[in-house]
C-alpha atoms as a PDB file:
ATOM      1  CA  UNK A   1      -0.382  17.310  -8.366  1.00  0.00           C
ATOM      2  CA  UNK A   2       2.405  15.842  -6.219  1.00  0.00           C
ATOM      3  CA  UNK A   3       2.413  14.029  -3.166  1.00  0.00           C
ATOM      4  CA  UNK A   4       0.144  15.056  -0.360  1.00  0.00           C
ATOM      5  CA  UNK A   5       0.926  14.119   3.150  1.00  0.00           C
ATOM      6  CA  UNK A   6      -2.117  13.088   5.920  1.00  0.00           C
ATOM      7  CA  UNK A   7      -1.665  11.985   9.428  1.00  0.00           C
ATOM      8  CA  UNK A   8      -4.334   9.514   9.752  1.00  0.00           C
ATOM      9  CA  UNK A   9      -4.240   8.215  13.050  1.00  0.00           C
ATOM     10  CA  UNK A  10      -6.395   5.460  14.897  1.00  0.00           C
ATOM     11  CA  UNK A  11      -9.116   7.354  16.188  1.00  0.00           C
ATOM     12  CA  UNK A  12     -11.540   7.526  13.250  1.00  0.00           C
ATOM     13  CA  UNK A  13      -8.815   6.471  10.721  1.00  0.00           C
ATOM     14  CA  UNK A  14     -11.859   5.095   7.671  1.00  0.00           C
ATOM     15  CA  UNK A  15     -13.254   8.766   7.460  1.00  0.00           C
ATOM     16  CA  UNK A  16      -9.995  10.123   8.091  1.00  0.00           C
ATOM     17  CA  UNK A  17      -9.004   7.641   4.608  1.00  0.00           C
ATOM     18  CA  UNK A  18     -12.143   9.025   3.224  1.00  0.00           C
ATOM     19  CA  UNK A  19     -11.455  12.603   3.729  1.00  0.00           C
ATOM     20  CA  UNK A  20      -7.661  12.620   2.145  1.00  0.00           C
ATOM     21  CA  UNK A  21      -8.950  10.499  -0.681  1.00  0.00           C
ATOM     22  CA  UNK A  22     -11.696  13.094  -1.916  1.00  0.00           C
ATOM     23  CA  UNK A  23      -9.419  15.658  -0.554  1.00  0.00           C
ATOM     24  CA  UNK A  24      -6.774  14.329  -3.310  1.00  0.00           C
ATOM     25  CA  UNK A  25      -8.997  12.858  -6.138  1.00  0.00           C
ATOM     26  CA  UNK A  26     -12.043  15.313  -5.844  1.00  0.00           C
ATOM     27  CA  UNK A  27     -16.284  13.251  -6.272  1.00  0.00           C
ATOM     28  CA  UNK A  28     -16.584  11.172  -8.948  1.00  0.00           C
ATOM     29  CA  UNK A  29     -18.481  12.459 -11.729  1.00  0.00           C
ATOM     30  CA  UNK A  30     -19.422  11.240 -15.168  1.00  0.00           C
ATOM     31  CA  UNK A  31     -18.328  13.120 -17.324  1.00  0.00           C
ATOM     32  CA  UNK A  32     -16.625  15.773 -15.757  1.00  0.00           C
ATOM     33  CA  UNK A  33     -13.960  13.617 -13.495  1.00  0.00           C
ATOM     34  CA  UNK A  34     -13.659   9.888 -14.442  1.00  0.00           C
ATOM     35  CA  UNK A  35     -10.541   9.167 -12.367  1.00  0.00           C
ATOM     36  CA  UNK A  36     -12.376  10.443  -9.170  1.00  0.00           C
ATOM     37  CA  UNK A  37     -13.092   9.179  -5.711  1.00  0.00           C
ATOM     38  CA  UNK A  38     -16.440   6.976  -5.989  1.00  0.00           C
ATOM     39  CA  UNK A  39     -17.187   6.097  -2.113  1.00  0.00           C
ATOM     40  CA  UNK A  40     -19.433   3.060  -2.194  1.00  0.00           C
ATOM     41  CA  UNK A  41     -19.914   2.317   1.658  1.00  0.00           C
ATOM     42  CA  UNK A  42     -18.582   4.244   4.598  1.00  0.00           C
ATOM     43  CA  UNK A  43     -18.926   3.137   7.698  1.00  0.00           C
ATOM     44  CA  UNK A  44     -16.696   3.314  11.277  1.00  0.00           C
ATOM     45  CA  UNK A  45     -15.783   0.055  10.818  1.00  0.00           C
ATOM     46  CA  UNK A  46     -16.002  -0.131   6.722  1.00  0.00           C
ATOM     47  CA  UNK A  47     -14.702   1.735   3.656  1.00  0.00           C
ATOM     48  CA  UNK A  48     -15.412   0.583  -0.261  1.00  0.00           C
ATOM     49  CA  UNK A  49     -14.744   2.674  -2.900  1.00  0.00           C
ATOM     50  CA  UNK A  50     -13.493   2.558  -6.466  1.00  0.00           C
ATOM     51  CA  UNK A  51     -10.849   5.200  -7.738  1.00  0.00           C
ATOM     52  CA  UNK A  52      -9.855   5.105 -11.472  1.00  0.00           C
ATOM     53  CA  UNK A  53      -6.522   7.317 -10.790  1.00  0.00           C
ATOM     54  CA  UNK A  54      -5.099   4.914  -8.368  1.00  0.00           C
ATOM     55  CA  UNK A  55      -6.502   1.030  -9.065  1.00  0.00           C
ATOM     56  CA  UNK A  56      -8.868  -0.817 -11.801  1.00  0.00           C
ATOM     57  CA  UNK A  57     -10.512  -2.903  -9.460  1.00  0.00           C
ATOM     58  CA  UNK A  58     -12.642  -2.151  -5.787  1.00  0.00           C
ATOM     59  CA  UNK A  59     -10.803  -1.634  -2.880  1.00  0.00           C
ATOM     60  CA  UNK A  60     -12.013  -2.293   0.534  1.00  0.00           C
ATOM     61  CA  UNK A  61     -10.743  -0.954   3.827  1.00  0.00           C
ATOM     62  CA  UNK A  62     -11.260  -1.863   7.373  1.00  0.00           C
ATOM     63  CA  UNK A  63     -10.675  -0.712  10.396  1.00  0.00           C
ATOM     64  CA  UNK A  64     -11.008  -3.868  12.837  1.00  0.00           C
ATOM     65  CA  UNK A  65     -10.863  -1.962  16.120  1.00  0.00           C
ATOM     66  CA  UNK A  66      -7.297  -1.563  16.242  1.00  0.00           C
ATOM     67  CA  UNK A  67      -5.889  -2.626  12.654  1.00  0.00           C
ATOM     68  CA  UNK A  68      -6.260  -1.382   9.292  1.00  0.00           C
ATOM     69  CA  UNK A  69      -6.490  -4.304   6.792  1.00  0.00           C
ATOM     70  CA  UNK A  70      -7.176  -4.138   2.977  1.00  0.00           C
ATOM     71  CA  UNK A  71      -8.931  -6.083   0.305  1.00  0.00           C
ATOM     72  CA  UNK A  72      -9.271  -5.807  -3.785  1.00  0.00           C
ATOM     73  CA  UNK A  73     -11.737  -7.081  -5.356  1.00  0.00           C
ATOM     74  CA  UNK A  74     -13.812  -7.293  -8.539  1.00  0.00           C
ATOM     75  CA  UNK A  75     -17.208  -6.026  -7.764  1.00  0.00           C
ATOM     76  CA  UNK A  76     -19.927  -4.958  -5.043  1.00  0.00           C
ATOM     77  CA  UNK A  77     -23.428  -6.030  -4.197  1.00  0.00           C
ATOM     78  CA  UNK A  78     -24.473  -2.397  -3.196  1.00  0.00           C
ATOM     79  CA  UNK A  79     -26.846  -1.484  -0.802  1.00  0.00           C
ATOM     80  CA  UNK A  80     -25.066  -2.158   2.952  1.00  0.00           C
ATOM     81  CA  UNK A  81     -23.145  -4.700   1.945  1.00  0.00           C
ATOM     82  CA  UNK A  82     -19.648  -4.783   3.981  1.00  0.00           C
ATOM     83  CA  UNK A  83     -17.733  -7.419   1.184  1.00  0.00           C
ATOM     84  CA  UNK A  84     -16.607  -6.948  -2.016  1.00  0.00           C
ATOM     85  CA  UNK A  85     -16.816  -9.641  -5.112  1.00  0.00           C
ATOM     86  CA  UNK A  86     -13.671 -12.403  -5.023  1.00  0.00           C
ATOM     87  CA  UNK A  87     -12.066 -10.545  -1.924  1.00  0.00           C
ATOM     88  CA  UNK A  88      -8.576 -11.093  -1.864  1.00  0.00           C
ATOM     89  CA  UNK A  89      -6.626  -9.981   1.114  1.00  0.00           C
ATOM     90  CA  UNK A  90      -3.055  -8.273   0.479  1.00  0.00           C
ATOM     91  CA  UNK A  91      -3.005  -6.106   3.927  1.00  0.00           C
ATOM     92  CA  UNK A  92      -4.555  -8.143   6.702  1.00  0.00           C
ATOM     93  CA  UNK A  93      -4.103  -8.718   9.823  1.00  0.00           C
ATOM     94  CA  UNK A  94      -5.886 -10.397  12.263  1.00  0.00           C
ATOM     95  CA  UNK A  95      -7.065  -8.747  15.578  1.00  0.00           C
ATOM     96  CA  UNK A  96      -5.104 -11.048  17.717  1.00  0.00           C
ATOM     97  CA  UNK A  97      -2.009  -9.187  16.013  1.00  0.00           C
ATOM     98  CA  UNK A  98      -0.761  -5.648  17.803  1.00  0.00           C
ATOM     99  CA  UNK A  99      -2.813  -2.772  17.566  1.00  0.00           C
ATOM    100  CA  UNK A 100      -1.650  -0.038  15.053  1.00  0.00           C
ATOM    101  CA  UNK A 101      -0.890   2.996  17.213  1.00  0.00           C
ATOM    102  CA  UNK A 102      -0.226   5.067  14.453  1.00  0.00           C
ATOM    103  CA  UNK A 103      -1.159   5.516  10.718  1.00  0.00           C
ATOM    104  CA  UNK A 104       0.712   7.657   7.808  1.00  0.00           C
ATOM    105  CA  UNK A 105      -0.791   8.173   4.421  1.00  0.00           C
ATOM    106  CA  UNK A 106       0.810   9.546   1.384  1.00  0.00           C
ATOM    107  CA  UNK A 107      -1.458  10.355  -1.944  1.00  0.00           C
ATOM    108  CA  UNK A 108      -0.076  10.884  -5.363  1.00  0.00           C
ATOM    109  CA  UNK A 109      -2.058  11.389  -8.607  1.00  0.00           C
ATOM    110  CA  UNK A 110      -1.667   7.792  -9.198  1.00  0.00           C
ATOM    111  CA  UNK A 111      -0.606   6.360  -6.047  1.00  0.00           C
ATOM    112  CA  UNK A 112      -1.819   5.102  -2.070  1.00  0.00           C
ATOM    113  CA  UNK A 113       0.811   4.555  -0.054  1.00  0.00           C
ATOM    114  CA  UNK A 114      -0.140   3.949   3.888  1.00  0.00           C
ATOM    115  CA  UNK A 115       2.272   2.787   6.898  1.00  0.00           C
ATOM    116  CA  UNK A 116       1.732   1.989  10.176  1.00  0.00           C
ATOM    117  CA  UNK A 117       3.192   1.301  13.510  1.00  0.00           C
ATOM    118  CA  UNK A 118       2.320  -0.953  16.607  1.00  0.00           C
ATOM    119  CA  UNK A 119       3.205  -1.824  19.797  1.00  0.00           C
ATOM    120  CA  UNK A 120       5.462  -4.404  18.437  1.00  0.00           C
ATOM    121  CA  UNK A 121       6.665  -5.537  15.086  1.00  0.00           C
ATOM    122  CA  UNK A 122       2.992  -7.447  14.358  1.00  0.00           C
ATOM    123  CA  UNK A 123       1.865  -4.040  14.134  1.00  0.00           C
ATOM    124  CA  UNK A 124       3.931  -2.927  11.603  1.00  0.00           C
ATOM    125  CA  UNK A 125       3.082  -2.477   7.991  1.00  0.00           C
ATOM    126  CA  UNK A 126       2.895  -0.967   4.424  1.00  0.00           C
ATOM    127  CA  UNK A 127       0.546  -1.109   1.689  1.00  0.00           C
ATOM    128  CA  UNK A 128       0.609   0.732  -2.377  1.00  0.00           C
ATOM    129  CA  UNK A 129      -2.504   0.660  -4.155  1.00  0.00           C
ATOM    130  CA  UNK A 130      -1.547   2.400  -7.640  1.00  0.00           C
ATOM    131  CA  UNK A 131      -0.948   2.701 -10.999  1.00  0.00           C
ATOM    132  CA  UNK A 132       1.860   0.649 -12.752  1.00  0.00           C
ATOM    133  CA  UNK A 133       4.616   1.843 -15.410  1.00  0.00           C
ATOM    134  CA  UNK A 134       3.322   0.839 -18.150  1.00  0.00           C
ATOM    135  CA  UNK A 135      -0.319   1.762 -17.429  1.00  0.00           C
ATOM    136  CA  UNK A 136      -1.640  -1.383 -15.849  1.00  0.00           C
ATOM    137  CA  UNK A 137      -2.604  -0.980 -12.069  1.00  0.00           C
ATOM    138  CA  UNK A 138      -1.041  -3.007  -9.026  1.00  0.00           C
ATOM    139  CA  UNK A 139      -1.403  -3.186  -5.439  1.00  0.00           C
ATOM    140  CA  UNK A 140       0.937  -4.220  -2.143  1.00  0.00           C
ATOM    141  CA  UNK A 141       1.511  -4.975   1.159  1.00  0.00           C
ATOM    142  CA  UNK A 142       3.759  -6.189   3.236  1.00  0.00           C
ATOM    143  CA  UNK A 143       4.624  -6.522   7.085  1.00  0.00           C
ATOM    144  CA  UNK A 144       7.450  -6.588  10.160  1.00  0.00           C
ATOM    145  CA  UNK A 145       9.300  -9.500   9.323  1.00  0.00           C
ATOM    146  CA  UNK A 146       8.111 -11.562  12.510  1.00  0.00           C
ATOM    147  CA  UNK A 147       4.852 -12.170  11.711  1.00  0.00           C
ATOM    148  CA  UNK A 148       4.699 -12.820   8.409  1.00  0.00           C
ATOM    149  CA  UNK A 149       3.065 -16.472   9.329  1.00  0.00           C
ATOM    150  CA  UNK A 150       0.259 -14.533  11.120  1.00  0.00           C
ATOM    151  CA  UNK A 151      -1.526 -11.947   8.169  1.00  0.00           C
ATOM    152  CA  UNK A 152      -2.403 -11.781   4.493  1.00  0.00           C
ATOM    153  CA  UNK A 153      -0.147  -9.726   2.259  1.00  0.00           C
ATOM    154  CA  UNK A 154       0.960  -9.760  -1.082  1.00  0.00           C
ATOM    155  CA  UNK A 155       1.487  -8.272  -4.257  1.00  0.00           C
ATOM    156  CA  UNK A 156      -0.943  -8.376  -7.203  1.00  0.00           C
ATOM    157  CA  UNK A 157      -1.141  -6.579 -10.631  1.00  0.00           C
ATOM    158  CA  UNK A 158      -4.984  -6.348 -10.487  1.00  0.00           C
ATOM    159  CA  UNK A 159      -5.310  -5.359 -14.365  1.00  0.00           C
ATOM    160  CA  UNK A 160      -4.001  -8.865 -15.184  1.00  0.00           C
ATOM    161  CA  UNK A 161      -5.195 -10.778 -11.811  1.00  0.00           C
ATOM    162  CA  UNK A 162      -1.397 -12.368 -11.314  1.00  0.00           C
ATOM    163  CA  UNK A 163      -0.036 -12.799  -8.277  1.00  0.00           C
ATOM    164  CA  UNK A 164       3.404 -11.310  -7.579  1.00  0.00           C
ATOM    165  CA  UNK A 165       6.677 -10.876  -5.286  1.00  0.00           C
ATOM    166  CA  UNK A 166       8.729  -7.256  -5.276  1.00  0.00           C
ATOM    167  CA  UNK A 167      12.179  -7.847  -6.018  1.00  0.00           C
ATOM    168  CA  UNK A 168      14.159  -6.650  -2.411  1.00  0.00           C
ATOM    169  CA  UNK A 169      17.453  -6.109  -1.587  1.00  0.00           C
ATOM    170  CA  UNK A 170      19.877  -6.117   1.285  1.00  0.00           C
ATOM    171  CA  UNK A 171      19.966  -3.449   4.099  1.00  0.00           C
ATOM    172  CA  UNK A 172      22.172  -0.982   5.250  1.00  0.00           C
ATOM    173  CA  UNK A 173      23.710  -0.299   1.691  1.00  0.00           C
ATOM    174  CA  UNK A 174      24.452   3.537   0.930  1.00  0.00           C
ATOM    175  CA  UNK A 175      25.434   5.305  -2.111  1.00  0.00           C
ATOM    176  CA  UNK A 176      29.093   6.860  -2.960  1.00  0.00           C
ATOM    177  CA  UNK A 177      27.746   9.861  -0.796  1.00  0.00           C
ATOM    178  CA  UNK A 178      26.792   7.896   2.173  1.00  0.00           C
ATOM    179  CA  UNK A 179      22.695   7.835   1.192  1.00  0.00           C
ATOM    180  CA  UNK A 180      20.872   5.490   1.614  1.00  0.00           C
ATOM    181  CA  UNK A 181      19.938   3.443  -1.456  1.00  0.00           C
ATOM    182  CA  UNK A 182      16.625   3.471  -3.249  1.00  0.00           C
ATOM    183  CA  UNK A 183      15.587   1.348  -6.008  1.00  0.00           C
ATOM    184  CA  UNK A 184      11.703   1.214  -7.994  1.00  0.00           C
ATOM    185  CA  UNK A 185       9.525  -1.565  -6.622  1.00  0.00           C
ATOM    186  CA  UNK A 186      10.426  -3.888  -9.231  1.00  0.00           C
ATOM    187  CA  UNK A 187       6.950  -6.133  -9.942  1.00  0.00           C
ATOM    188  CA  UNK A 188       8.425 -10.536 -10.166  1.00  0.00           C
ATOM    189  CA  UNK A 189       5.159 -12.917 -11.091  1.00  0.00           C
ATOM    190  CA  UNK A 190       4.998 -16.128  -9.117  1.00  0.00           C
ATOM    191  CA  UNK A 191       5.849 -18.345  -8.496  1.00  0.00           C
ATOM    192  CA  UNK A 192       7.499 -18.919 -11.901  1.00  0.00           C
ATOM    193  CA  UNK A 193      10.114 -15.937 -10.616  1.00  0.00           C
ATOM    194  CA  UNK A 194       9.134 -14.278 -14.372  1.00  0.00           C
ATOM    195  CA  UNK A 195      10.438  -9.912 -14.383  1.00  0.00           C
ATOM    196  CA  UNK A 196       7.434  -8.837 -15.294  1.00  0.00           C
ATOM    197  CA  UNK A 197       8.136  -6.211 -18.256  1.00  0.00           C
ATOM    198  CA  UNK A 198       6.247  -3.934 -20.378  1.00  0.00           C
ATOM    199  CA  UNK A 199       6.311  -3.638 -24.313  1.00  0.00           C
ATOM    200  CA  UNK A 200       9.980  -2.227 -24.800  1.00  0.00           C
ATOM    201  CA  UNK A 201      11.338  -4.678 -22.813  1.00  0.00           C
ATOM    202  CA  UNK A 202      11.634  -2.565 -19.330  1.00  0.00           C
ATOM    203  CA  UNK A 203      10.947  -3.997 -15.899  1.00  0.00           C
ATOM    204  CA  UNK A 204       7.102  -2.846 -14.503  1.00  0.00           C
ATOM    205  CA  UNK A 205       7.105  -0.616 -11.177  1.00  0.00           C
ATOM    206  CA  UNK A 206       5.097   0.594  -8.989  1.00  0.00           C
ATOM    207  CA  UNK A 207       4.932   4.500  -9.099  1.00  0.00           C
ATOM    208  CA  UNK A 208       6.228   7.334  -6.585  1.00  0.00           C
ATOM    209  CA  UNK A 209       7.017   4.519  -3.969  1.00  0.00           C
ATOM    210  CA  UNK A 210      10.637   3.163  -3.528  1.00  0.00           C
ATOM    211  CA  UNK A 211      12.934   0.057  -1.583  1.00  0.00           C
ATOM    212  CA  UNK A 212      15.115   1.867   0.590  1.00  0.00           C
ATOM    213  CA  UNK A 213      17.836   0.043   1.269  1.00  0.00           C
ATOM    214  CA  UNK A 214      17.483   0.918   5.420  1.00  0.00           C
ATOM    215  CA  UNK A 215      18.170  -1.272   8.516  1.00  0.00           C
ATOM    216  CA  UNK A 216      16.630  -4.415   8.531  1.00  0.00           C
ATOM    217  CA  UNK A 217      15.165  -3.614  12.240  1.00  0.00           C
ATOM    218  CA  UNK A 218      13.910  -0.224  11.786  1.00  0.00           C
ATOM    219  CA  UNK A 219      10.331  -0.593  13.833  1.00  0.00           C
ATOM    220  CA  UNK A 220       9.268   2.988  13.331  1.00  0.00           C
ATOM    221  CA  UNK A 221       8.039   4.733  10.932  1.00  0.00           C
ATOM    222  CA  UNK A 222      10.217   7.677   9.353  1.00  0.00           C
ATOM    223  CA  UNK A 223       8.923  10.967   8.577  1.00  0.00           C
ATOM    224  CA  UNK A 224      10.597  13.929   7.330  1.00  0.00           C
ATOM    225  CA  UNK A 225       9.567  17.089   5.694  1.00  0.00           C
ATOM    226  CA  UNK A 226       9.520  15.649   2.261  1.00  0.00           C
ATOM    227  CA  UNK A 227       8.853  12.263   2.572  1.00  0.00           C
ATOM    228  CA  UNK A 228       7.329   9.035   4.616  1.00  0.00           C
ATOM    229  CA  UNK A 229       9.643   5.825   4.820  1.00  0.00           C
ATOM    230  CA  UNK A 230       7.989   2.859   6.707  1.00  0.00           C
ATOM    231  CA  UNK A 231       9.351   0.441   9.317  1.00  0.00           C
ATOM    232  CA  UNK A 232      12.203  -2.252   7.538  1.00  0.00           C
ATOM    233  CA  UNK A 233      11.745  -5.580   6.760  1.00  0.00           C
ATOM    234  CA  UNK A 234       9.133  -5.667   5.136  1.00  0.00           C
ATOM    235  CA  UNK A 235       7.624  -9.013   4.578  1.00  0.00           C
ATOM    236  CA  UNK A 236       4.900 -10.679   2.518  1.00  0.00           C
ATOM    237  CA  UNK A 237       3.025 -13.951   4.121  1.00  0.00           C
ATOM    238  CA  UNK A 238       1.010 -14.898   0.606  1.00  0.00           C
ATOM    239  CA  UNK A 239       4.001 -15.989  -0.982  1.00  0.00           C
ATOM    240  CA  UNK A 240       5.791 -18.246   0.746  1.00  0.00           C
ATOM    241  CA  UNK A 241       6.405 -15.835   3.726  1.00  0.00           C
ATOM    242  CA  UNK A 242       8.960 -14.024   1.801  1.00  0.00           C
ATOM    243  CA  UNK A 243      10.983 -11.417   3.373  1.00  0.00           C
ATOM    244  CA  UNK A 244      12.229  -8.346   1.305  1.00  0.00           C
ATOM    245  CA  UNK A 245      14.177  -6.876   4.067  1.00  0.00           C
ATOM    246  CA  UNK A 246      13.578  -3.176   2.909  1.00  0.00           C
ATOM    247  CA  UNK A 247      11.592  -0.143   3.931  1.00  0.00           C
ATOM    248  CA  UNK A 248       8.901   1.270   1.245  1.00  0.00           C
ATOM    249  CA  UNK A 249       9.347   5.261   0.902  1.00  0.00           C
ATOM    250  CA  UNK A 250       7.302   7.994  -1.131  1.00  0.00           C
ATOM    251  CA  UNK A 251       8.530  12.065  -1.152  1.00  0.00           C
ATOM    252  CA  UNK A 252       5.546  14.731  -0.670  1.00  0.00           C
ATOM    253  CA  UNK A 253       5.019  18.456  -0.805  1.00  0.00           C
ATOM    254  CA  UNK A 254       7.085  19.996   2.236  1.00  0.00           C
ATOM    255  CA  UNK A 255       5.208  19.321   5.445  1.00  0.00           C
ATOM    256  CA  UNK A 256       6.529  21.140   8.504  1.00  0.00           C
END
């Protein structure tokens, strides 16, 4: 499968989140489909689910009224209970920030990638919930670089619990042939600055999402046929309010 595209949008975006995801990973079954979407709670407000193809851990979405935040943790209480086990917030916002007045999602076989826009640059941000290259599972997010003192985003490979920066890069740089740059999302543990690398040596990435190397004060989101690039300077309050100053991107099937 490759990369499915779904306008989300703010009106009922948790079952809209719900839809794509069993849309892309089909029920969960035992033992017919392992890696499939297990929806725990659903509610207007709430969504907790587990998904083996994209993240080892429970996720937990919420739509506050007028921003989309996201939790992983380790476990749930069942029943109608709205946390999950050790919470820990890495795209949050808090409703005082701009309302999200629109919401992108892009699903690979092993990958989450969301973006969304506001009425300013509070409302502006970009979270990965995926698999890793080297087999391990990680998850992201990041927002417009001018309030990164007022949410809760990070970077975490959840299959070893370590926190994490992405390595960025400047913006506006362009290939030989005038394109603009991409590079993998290059996992750095913190705060001891350590590449994180897998057994042959090789830095660990996320999967199917990219830095793009785009203007630092892009404040849209970008959408072509093939792919979904979100607004630029992307920034990350958890650790130390560090600033990346790309855009995140993912390609998908041909939308028109």
């Amino acid at each position: 499968m490759a990369g499915t595209y779904y306008s989300i949008g703010v009106v009922t975006p948790i079952a809209n989140i719900a839809t794509a995801l069993l849309d892309k990973y089909g029920a969960f079954a035992d033992p017919a489909n392992l890696n499939g979407y297990n929806e725990l709670l659903k509610t207007a407000e709430y969504l907790i689910f587990t998904c083996a193809a994209i993240n080892d851990k429970y996720i937990r979405i919420r739509w506050n009224s007028s921003t989309i935040e996201h939790q992983w943790g380790t476990g749930w209480a069942g029943g109608a209970a709205t946390t999950i086990t050790a919470a820990i917030d890495f795209g949050t916002v808090y409703t005082s920030i701009s309302a999200n007045t629109r919401i992108d999602l892009v699903l690979h076989p092993n990958t989450y990638f969301l973006t969304t826009e506001g009425g300013s640059r509070s409302g502006q941000r970009a979270v990965i919930i995926g698999e890793l290259s080297n087999g391990e599972y990680g998850v992201a997010g990041a927002s417009g670089p001018q309030i990164q003192y007022s949410v809760s985003t990070g970077v975490y490979n959840t299959t070893q619990s370590k926190e994490c920066i992405t390595q960025g890069f400047m913006s506006n740089l362009y290939t030989s042939t005038d394109k603009i740059y991409k590079q993998s999302i290059i996992m750095v543990e913190w705060p001891v600055c350590r590449l994180m690398v897998d057994d042959m040596g090789d830095p660990i990435v996320f999967l199917n999402v990219y830095n793009m190397a785009h203007n630092f004060l892009l404040n849209t989101i970008v959408k072509g046929t093939t792919f979904l690039m979100s607004c630029g300077g992307l920034a990350m309050s958890r650790v130390a309010n560090f600033v990346s100053a790309t855009a995140w991107m993912s390609e998908h099937e041909a939308v028109e």
